[in-house]
Structure formats: C-alpha cells, structure tokens
PDB file of N, CA and C in Angstrom:
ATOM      1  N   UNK A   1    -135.249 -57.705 176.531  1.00  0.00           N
ATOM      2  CA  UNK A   1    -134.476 -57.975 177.727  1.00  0.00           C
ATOM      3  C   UNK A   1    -132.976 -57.990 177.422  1.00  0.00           C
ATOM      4  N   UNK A   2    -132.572 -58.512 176.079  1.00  0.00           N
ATOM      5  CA  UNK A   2    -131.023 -58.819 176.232  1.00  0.00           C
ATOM      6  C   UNK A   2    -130.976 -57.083 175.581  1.00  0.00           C
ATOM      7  N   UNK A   3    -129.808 -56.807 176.215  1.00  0.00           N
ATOM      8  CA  UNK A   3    -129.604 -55.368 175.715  1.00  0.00           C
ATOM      9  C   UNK A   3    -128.705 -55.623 173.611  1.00  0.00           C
ATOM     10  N   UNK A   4    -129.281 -54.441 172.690  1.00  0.00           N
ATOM     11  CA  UNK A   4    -129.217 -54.491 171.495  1.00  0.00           C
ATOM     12  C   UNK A   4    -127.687 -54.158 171.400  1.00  0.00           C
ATOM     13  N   UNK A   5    -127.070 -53.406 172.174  1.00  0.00           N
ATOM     14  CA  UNK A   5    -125.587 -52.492 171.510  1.00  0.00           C
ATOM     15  C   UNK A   5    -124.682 -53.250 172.678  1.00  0.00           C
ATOM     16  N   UNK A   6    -123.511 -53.550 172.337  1.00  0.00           N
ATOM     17  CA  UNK A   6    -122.093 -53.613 172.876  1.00  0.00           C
ATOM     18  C   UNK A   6    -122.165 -55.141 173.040  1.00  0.00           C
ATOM     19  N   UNK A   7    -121.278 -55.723 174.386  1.00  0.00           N
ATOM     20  CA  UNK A   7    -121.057 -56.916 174.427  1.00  0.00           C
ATOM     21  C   UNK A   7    -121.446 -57.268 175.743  1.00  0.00           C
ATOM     22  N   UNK A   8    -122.265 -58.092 176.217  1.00  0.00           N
ATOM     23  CA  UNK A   8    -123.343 -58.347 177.521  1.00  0.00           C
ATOM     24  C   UNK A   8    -122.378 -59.500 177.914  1.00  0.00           C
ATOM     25  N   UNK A   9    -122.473 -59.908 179.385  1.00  0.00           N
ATOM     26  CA  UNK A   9    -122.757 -61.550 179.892  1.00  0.00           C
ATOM     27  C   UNK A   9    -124.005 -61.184 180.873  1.00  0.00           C
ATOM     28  N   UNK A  10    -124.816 -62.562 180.524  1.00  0.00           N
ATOM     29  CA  UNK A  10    -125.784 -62.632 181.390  1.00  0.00           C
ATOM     30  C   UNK A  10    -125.579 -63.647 182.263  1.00  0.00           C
ATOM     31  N   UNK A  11    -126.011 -63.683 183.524  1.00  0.00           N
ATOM     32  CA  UNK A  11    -125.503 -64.727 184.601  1.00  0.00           C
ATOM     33  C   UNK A  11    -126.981 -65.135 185.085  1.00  0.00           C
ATOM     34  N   UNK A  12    -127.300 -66.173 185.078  1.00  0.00           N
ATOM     35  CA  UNK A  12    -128.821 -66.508 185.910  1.00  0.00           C
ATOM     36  C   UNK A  12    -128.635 -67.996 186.496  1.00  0.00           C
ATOM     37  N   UNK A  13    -128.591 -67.641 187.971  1.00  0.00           N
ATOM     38  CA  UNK A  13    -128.381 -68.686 188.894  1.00  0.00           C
ATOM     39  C   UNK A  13    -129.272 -67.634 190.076  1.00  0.00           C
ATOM     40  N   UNK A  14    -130.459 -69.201 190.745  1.00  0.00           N
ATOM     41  CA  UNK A  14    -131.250 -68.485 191.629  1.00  0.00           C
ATOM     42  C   UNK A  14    -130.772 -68.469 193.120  1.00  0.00           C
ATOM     43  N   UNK A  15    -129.501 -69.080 192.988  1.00  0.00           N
ATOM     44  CA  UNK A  15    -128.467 -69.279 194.507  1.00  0.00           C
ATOM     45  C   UNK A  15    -127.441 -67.923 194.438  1.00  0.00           C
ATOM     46  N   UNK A  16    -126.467 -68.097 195.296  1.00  0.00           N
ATOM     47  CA  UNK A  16    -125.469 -67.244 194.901  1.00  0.00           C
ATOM     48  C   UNK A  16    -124.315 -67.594 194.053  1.00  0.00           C
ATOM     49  N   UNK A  17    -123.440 -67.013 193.674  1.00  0.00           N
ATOM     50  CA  UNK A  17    -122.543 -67.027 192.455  1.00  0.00           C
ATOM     51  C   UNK A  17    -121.831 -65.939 192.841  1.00  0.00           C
ATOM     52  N   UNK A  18    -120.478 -66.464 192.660  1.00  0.00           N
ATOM     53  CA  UNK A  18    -119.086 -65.466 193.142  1.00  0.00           C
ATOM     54  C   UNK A  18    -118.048 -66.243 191.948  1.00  0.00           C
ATOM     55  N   UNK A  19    -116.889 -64.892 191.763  1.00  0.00           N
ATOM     56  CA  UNK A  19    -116.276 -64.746 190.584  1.00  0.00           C
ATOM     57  C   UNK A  19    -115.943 -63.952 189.928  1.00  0.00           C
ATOM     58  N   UNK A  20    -115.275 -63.932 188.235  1.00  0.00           N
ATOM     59  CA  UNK A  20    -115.040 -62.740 188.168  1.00  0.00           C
ATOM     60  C   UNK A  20    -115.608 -62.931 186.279  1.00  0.00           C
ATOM     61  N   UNK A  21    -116.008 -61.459 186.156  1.00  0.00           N
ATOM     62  CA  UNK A  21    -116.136 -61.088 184.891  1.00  0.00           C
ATOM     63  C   UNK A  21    -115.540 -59.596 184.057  1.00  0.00           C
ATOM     64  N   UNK A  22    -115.146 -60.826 182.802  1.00  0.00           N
ATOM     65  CA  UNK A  22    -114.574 -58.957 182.005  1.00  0.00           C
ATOM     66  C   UNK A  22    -113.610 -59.125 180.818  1.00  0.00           C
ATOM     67  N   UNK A  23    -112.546 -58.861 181.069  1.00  0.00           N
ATOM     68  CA  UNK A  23    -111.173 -58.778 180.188  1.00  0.00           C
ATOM     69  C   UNK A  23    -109.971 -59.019 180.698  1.00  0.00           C
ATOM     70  N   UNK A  24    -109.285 -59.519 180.078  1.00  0.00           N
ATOM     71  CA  UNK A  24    -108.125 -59.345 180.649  1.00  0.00           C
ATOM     72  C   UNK A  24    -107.326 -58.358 180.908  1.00  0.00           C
ATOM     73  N   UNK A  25    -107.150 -57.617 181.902  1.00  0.00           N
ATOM     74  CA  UNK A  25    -106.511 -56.744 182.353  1.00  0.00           C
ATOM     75  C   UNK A  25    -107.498 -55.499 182.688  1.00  0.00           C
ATOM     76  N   UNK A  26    -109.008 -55.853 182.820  1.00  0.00           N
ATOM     77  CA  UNK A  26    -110.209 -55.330 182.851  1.00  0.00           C
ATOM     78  C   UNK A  26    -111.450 -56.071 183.824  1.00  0.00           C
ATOM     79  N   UNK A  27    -110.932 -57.146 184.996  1.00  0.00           N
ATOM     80  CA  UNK A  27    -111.703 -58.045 185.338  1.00  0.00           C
ATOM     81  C   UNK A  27    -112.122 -57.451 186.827  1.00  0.00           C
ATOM     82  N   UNK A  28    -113.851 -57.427 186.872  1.00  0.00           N
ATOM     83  CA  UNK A  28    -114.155 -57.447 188.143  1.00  0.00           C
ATOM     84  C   UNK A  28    -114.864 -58.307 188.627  1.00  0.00           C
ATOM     85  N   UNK A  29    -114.617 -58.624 189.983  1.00  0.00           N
ATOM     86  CA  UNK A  29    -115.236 -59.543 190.950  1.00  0.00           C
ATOM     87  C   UNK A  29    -116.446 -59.274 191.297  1.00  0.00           C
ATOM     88  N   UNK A  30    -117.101 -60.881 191.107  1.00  0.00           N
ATOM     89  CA  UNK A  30    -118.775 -60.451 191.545  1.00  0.00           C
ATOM     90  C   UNK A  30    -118.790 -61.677 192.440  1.00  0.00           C
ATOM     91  N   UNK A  31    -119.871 -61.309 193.344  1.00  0.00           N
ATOM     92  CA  UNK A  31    -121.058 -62.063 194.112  1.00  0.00           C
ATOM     93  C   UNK A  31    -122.364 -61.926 194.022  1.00  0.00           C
ATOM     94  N   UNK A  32    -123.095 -62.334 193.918  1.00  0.00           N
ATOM     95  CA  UNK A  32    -124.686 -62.303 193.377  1.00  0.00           C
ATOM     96  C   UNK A  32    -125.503 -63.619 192.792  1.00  0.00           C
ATOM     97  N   UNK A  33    -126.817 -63.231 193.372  1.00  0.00           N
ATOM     98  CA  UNK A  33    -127.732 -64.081 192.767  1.00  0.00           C
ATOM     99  C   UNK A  33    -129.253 -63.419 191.918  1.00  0.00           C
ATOM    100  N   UNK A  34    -129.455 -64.391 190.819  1.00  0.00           N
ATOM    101  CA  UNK A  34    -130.776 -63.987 189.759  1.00  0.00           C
ATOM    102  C   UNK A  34    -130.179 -64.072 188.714  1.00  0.00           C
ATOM    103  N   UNK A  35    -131.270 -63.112 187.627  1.00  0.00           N
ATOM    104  CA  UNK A  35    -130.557 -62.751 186.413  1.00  0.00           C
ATOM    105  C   UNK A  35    -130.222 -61.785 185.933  1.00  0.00           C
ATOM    106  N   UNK A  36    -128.672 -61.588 185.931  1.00  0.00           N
ATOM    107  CA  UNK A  36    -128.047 -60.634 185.630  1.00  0.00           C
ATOM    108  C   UNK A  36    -127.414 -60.338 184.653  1.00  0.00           C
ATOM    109  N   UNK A  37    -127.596 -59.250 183.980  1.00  0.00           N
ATOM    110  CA  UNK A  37    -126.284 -58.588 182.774  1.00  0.00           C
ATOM    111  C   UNK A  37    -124.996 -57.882 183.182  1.00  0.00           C
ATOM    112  N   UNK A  38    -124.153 -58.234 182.622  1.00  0.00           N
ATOM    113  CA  UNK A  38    -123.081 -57.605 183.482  1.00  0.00           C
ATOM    114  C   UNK A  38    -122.326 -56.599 181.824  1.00  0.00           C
ATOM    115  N   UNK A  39    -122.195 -55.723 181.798  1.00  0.00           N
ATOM    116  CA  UNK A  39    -121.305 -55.057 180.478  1.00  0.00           C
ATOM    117  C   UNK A  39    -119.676 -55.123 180.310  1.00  0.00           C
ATOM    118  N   UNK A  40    -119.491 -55.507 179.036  1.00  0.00           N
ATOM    119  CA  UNK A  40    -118.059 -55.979 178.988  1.00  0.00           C
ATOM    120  C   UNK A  40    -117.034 -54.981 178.269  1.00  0.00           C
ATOM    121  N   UNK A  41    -116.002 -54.422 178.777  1.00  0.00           N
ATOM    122  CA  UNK A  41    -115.228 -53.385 178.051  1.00  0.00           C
ATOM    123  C   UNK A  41    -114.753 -53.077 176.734  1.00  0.00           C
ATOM    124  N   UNK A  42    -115.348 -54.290 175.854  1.00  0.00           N
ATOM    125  CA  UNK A  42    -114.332 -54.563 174.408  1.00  0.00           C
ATOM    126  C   UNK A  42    -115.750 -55.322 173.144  1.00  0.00           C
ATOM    127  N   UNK A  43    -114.958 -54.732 172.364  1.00  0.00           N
ATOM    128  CA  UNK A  43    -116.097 -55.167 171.108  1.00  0.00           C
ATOM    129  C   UNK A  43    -115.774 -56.337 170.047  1.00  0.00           C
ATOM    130  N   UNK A  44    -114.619 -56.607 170.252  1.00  0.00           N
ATOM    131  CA  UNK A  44    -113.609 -57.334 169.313  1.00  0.00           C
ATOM    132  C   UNK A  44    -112.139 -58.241 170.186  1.00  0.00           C
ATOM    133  N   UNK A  45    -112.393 -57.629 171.280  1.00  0.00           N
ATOM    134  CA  UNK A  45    -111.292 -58.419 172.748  1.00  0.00           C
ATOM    135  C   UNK A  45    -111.551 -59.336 172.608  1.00  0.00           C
ATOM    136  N   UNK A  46    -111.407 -60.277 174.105  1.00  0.00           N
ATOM    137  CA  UNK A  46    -111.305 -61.288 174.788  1.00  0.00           C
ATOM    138  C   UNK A  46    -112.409 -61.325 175.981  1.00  0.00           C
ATOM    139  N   UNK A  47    -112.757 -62.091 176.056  1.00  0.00           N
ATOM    140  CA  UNK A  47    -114.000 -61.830 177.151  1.00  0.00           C
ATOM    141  C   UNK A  47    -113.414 -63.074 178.279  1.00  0.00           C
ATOM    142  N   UNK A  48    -113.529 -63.201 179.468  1.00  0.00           N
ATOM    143  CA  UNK A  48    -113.076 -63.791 180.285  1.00  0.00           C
ATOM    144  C   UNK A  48    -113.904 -63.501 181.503  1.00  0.00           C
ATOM    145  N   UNK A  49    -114.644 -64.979 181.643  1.00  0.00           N
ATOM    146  CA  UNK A  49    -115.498 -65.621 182.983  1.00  0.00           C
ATOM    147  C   UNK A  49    -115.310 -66.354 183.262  1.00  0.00           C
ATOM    148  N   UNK A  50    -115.493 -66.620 185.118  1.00  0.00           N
ATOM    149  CA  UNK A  50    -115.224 -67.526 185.913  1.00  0.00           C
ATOM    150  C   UNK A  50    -115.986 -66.973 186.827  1.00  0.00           C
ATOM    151  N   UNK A  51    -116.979 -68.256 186.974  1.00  0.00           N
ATOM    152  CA  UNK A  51    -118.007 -68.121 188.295  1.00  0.00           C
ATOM    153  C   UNK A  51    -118.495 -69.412 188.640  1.00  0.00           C
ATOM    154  N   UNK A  52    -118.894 -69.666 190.076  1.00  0.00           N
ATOM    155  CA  UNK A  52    -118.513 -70.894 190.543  1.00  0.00           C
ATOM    156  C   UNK A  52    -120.201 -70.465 191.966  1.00  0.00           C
ATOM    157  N   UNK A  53    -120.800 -71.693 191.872  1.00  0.00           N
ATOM    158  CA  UNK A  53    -121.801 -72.099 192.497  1.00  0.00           C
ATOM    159  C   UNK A  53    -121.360 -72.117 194.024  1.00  0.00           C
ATOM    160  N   UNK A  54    -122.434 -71.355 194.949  1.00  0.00           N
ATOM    161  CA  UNK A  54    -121.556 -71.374 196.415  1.00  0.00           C
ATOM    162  C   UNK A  54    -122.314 -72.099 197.520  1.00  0.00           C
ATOM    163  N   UNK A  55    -123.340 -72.977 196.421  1.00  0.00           N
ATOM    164  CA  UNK A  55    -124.330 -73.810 197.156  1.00  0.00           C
ATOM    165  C   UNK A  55    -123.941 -75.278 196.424  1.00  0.00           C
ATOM    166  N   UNK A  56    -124.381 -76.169 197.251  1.00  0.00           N
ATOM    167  CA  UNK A  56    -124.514 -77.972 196.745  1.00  0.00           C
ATOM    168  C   UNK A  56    -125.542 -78.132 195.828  1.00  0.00           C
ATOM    169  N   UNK A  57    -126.731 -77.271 195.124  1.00  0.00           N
ATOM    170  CA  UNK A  57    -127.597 -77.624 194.810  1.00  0.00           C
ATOM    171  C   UNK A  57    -127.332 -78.338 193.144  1.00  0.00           C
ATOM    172  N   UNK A  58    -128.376 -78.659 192.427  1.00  0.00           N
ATOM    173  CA  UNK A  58    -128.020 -79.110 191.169  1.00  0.00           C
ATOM    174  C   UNK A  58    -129.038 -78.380 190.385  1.00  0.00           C
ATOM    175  N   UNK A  59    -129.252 -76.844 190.748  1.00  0.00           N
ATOM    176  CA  UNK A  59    -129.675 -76.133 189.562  1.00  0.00           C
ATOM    177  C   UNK A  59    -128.830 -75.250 188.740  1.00  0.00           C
ATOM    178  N   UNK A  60    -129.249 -74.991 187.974  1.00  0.00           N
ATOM    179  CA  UNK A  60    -128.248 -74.461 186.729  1.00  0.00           C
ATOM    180  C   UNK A  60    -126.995 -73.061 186.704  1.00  0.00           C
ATOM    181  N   UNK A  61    -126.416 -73.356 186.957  1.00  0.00           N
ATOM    182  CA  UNK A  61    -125.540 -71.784 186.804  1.00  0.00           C
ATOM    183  C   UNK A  61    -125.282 -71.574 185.176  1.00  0.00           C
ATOM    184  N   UNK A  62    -125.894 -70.871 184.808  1.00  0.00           N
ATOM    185  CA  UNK A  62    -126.058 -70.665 183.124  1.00  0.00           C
ATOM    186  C   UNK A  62    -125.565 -68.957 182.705  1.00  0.00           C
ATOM    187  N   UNK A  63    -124.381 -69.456 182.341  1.00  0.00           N
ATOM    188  CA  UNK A  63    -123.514 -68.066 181.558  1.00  0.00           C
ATOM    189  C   UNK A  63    -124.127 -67.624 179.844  1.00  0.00           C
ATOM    190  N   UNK A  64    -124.116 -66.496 179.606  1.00  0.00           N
ATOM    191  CA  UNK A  64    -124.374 -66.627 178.392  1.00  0.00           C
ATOM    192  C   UNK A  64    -123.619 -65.233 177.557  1.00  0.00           C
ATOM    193  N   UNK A  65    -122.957 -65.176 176.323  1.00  0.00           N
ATOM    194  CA  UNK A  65    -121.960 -64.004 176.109  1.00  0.00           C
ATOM    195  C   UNK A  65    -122.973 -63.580 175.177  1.00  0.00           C
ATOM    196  N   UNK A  66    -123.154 -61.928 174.870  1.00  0.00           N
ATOM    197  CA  UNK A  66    -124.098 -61.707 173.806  1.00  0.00           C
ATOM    198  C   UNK A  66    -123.216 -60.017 173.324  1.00  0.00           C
ATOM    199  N   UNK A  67    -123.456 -60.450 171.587  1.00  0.00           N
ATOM    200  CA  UNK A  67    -122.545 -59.223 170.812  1.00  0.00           C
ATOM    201  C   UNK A  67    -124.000 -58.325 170.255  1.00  0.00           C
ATOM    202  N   UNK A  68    -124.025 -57.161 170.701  1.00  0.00           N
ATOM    203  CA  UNK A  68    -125.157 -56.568 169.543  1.00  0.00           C
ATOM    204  C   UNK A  68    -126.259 -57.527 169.932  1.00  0.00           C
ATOM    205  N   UNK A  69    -126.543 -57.552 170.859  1.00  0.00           N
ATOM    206  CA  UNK A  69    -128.295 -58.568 170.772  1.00  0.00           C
ATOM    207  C   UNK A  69    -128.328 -60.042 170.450  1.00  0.00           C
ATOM    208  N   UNK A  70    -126.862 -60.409 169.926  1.00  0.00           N
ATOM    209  CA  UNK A  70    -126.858 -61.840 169.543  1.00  0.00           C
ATOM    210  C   UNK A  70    -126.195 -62.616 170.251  1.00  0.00           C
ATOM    211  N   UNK A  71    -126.476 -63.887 170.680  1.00  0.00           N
ATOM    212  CA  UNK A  71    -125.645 -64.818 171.612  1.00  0.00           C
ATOM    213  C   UNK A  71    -124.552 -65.211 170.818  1.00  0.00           C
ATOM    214  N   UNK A  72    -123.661 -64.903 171.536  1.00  0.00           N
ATOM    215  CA  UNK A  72    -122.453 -65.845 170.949  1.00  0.00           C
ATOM    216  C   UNK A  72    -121.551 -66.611 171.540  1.00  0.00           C
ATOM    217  N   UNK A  73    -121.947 -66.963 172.741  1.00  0.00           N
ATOM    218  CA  UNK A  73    -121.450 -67.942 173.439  1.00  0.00           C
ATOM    219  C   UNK A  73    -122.240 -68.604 174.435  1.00  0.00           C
ATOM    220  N   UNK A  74    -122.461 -69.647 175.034  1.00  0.00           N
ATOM    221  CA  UNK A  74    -123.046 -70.352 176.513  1.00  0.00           C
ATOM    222  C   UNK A  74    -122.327 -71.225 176.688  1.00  0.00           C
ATOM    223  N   UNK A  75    -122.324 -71.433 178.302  1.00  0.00           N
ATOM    224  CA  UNK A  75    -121.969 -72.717 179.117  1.00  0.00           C
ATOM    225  C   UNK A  75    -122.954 -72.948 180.067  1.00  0.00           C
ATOM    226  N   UNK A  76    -123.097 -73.391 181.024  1.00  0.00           N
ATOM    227  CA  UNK A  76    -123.760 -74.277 182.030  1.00  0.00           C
ATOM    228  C   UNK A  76    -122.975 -74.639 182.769  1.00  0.00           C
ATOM    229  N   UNK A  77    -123.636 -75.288 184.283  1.00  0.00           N
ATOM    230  CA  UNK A  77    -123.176 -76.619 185.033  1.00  0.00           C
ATOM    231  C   UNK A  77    -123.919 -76.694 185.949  1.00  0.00           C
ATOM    232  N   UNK A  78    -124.474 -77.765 186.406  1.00  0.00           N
ATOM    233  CA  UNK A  78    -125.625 -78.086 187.198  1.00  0.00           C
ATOM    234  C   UNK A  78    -124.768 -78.881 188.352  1.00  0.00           C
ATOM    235  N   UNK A  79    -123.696 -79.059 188.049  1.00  0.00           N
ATOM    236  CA  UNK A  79    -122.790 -79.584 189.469  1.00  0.00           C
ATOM    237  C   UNK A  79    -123.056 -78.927 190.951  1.00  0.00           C
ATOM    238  N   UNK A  80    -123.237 -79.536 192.045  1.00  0.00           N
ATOM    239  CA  UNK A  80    -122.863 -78.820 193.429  1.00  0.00           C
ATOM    240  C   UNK A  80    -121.684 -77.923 193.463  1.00  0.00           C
ATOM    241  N   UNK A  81    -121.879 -76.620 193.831  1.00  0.00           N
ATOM    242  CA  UNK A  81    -120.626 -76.291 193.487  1.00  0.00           C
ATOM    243  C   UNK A  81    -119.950 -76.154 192.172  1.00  0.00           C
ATOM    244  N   UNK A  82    -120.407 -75.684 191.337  1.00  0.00           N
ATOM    245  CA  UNK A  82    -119.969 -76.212 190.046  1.00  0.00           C
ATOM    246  C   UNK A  82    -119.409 -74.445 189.361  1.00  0.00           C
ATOM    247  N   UNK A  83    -118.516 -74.987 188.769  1.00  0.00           N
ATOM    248  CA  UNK A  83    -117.489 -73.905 187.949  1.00  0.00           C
ATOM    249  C   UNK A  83    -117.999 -73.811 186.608  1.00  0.00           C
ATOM    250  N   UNK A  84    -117.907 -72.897 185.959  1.00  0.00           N
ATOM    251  CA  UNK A  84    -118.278 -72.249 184.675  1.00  0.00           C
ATOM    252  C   UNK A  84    -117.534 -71.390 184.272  1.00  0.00           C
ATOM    253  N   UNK A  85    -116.626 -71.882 183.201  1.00  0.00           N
ATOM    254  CA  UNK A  85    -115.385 -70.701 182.615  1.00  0.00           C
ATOM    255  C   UNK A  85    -115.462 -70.315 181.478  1.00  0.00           C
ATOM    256  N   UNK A  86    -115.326 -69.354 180.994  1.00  0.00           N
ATOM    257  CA  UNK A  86    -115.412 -68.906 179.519  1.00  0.00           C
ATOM    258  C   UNK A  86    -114.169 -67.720 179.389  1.00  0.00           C
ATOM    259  N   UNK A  87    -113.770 -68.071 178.127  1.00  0.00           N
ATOM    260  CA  UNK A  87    -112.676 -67.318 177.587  1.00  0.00           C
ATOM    261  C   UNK A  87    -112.669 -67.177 176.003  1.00  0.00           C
ATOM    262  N   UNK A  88    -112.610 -66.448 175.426  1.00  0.00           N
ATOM    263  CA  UNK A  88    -112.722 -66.571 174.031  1.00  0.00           C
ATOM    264  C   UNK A  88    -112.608 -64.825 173.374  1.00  0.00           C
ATOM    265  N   UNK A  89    -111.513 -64.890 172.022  1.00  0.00           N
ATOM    266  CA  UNK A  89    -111.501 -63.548 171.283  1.00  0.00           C
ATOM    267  C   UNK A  89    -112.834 -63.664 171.008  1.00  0.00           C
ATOM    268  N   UNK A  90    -113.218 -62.547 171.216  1.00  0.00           N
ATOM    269  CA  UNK A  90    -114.608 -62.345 170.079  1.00  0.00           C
ATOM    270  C   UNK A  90    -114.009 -62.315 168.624  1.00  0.00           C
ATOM    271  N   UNK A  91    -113.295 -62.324 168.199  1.00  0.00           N
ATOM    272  CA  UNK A  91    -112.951 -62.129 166.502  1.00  0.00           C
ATOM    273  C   UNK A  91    -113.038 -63.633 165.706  1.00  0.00           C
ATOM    274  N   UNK A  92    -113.245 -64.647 166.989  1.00  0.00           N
ATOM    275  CA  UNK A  92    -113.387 -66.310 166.790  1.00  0.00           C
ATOM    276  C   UNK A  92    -114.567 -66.428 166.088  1.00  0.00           C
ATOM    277  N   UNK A  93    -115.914 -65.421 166.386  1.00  0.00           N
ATOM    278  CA  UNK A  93    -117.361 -66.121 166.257  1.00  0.00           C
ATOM    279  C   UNK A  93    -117.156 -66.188 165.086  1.00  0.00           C
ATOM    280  N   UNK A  94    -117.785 -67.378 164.989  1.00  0.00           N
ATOM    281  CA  UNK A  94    -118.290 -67.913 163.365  1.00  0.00           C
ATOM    282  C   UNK A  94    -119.300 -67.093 162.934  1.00  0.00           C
ATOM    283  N   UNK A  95    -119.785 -66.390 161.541  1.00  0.00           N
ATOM    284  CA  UNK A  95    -120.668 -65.326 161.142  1.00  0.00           C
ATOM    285  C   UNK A  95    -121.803 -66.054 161.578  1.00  0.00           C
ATOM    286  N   UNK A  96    -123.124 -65.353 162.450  1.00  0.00           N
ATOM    287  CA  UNK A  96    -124.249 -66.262 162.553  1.00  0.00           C
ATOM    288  C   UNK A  96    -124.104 -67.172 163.510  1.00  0.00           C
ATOM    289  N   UNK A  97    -122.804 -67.241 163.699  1.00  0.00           N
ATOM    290  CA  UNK A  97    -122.888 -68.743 164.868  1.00  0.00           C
ATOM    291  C   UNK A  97    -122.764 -68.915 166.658  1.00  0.00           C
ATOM    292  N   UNK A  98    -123.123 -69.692 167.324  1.00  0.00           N
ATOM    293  CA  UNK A  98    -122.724 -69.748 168.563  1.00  0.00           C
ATOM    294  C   UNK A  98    -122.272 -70.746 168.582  1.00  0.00           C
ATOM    295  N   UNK A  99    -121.139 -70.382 169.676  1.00  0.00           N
ATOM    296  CA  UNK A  99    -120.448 -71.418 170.385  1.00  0.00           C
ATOM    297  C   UNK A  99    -120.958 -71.851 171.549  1.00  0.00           C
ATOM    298  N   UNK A 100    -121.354 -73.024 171.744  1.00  0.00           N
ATOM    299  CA  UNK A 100    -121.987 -73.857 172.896  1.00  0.00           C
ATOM    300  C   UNK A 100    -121.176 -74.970 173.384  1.00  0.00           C
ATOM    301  N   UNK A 101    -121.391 -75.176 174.649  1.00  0.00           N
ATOM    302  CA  UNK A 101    -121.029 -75.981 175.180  1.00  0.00           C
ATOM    303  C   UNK A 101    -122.051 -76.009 176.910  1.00  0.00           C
ATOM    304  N   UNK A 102    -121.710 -77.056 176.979  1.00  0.00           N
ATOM    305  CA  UNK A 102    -122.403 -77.266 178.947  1.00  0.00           C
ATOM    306  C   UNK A 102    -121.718 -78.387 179.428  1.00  0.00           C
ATOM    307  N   UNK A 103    -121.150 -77.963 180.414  1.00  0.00           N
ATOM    308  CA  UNK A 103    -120.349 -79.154 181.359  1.00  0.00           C
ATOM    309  C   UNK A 103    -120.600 -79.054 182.779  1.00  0.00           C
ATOM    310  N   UNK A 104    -119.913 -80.277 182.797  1.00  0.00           N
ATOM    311  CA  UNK A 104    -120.088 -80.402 184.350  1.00  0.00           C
ATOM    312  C   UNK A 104    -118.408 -80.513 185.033  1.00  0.00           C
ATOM    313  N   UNK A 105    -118.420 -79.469 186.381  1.00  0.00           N
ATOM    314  CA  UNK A 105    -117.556 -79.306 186.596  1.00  0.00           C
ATOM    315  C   UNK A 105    -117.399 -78.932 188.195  1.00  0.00           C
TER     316      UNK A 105
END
C-alpha cells in the first residue's frame, strides 16, 4: 500500500479535510476525505503540511510523511476541528529514524 519510490504523505481522516500539501514554493490545496497519498516534489527538500478537520468530531486526522517506503514523519489530532502541521528538511531524518509527534490542536 505505501508506495516504495519518492516521497509520499498519506492523509486518513474518515470526515473531510481541507488544506494544503507540498513544498515550499510547490504547495497545493486539498479538500478530501479517506485514505489518501498525495506525491511530494522533492527528495531531499522541505516538505510542508497543513490540514485542518472541517467537522467537531474527535476522530483522528492522522498525517504521515514516507521516503522510499519508509515513514519518516507522523502527527495526529483528534481535536474538533483540529489542525495538523508538518514542516521539516528531509536531510533532518535521523538514519532509521522517525520523527513523531501527536497533538492536540
């Protein structure tokens, strides 16, 4: 399921979700609900998300960044309404590692 080559975000929220995903100076606007992959322009860039819950509910809006098949980043937020931002060089990942976090926001 997660695609093997380039740099993915996957978005899975079963409400809707509006926002934007991409790069800087490379960012497009989405609306949508499920689970989605979205493809990111850069292999070694900056990756930059912002997507925000357009319902009150308290199920999960769960971002996830993936290099080559491997996760290398997640957030969350189970807030009403709740925001989920991610920004980060890819040249940051730790070898092997993810960066995690989940907030509420």
């Amino acid at each position: 399921m997660i695609p093997p080559n380039g740099v993915w975000v996957r978005v899975a929220y079963p409400g809707t979700f509006t926002g934007s995903i991409g790069t800087p100076g490379d960012i497009r606007e989405v609306t949508n609900s499920g689970d989605l992959f979205y493809q990111i322009s850069t292999t070694n860039g900056t990756v930059a998300v912002s997507l925000q819950k357009m319902d009150g509910s308290s199920d999960k809006l769960l971002i996830e960044v993936y290099k080559n098949g491997a996760m290398v980043k997640q957030d969350s937020s189970v807030a009403p309404k709740g925001i989920v931002e991610i920004q980060f060089d890819l040249k940051t990942i730790p070898a092997g590692g993810v960066n995690s976090t989940t907030t509420v926001k």
